[in-house]
C-alpha atoms as a PDB file:
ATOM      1  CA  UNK A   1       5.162 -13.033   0.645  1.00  0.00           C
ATOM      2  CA  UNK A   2       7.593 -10.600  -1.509  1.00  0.00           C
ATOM      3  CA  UNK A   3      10.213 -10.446   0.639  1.00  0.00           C
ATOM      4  CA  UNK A   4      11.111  -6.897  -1.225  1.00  0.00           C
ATOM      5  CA  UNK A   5       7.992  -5.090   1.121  1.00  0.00           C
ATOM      6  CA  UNK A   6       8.990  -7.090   4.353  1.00  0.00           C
ATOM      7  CA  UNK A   7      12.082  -4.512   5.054  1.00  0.00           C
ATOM      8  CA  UNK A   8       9.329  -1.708   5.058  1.00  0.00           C
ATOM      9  CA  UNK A   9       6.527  -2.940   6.662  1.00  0.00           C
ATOM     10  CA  UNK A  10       8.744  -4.274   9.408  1.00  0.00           C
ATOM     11  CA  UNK A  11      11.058  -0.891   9.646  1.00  0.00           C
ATOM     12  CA  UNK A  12       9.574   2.318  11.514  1.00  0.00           C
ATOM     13  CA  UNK A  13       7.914   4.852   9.202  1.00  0.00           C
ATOM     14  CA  UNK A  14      10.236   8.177   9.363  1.00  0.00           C
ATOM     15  CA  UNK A  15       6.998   9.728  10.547  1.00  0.00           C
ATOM     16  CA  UNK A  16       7.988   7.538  13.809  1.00  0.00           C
ATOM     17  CA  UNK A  17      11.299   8.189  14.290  1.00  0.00           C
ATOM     18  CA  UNK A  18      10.275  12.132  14.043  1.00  0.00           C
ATOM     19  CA  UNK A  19       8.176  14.486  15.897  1.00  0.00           C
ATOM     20  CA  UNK A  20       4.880  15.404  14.169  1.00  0.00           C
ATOM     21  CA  UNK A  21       6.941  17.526  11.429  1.00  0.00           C
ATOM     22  CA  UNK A  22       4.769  17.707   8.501  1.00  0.00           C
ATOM     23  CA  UNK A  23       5.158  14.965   5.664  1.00  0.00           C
ATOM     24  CA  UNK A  24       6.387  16.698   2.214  1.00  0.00           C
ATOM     25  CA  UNK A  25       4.642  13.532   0.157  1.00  0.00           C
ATOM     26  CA  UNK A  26       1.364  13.515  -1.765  1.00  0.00           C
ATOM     27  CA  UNK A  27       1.309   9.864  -0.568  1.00  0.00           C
ATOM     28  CA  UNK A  28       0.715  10.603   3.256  1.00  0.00           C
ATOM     29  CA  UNK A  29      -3.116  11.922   2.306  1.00  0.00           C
ATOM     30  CA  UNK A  30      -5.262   8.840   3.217  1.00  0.00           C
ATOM     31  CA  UNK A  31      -9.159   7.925   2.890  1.00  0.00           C
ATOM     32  CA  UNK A  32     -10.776   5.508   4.454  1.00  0.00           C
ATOM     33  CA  UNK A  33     -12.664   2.748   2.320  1.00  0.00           C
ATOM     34  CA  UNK A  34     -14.838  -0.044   2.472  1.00  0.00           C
ATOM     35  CA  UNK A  35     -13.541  -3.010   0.215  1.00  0.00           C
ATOM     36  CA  UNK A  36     -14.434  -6.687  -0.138  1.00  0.00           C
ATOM     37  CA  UNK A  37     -11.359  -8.826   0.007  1.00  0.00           C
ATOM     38  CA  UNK A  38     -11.549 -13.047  -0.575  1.00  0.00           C
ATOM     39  CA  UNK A  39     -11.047 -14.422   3.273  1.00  0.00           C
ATOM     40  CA  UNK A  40      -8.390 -16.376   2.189  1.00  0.00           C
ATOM     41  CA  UNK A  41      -6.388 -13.711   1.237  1.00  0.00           C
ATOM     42  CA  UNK A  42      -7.030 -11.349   3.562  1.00  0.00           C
ATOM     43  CA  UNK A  43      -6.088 -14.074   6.259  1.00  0.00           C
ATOM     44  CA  UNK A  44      -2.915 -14.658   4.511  1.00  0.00           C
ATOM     45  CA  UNK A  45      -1.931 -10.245   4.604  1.00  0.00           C
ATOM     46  CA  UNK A  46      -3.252 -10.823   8.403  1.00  0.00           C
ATOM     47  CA  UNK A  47      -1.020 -13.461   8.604  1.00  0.00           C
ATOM     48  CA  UNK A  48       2.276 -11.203   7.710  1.00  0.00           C
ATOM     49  CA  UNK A  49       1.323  -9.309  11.447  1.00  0.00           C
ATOM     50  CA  UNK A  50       0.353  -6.094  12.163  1.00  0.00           C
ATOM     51  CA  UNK A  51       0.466  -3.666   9.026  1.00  0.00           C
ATOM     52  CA  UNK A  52      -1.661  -5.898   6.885  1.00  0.00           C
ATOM     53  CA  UNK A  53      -3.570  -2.432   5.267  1.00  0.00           C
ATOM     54  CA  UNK A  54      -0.130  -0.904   4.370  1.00  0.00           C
ATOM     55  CA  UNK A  55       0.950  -4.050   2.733  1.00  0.00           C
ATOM     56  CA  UNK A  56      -2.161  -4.572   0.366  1.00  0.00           C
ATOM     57  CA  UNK A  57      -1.670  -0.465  -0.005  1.00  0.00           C
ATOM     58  CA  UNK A  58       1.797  -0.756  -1.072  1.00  0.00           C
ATOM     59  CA  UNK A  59       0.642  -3.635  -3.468  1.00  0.00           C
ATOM     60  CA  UNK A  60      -1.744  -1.632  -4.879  1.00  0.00           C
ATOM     61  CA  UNK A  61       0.376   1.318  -5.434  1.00  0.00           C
ATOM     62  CA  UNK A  62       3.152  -0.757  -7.266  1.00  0.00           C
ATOM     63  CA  UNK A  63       0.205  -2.500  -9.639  1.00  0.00           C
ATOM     64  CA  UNK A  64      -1.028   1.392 -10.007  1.00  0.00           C
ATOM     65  CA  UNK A  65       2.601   2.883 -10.942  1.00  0.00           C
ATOM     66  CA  UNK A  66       3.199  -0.684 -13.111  1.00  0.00           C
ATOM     67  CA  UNK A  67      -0.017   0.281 -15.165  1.00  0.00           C
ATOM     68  CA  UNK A  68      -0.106   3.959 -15.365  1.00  0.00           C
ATOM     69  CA  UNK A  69       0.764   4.339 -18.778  1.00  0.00           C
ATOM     70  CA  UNK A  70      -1.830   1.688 -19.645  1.00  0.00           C
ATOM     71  CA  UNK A  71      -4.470   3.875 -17.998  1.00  0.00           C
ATOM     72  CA  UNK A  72      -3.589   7.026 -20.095  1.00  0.00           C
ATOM     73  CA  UNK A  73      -4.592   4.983 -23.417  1.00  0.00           C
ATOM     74  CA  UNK A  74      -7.620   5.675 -25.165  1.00  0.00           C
ATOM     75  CA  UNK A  75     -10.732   2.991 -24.285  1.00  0.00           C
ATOM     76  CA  UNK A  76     -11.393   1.032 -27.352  1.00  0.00           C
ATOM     77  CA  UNK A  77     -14.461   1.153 -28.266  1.00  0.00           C
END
């Protein structure tokens, strides 16, 4: 596993080590989803411990911020 996301899946959130003081973040808005994952992989997340749906979040939102500008660009046609 990237051993970058290990230090914050296994440190407590901020939210934790506070009372319930409101979160100034965009990020801390949350929807729940249905989404097919491969076994395999979802075994291997599951694997990491508890926290597997923050880890494939924070996955996702590094390919997201990695491709943004890509996503601005006009479709070719």
């Amino acid at each position: 596993m990237n051993k970058e996301f290990a230090q914050q899946w296994d440190a407590p959130s901020a939210a934790e080590t506070r009372s319930a003081a409101p979160k100034n973040n965009v990020v801390a808005l949350k929807q729940i989803v249905t989404i097919r994952l491969d076994t395999d992989m979802l075994d291997w997340f599951k694997g990491a411990g508890p926290g597997y749906q923050t880890r494939i979040n924070q996955i996702l939102r590094q390919y997201m911020a990695e491709h943004l500008d890509d996503a601005a660009l006009p479709k070719p046609n």
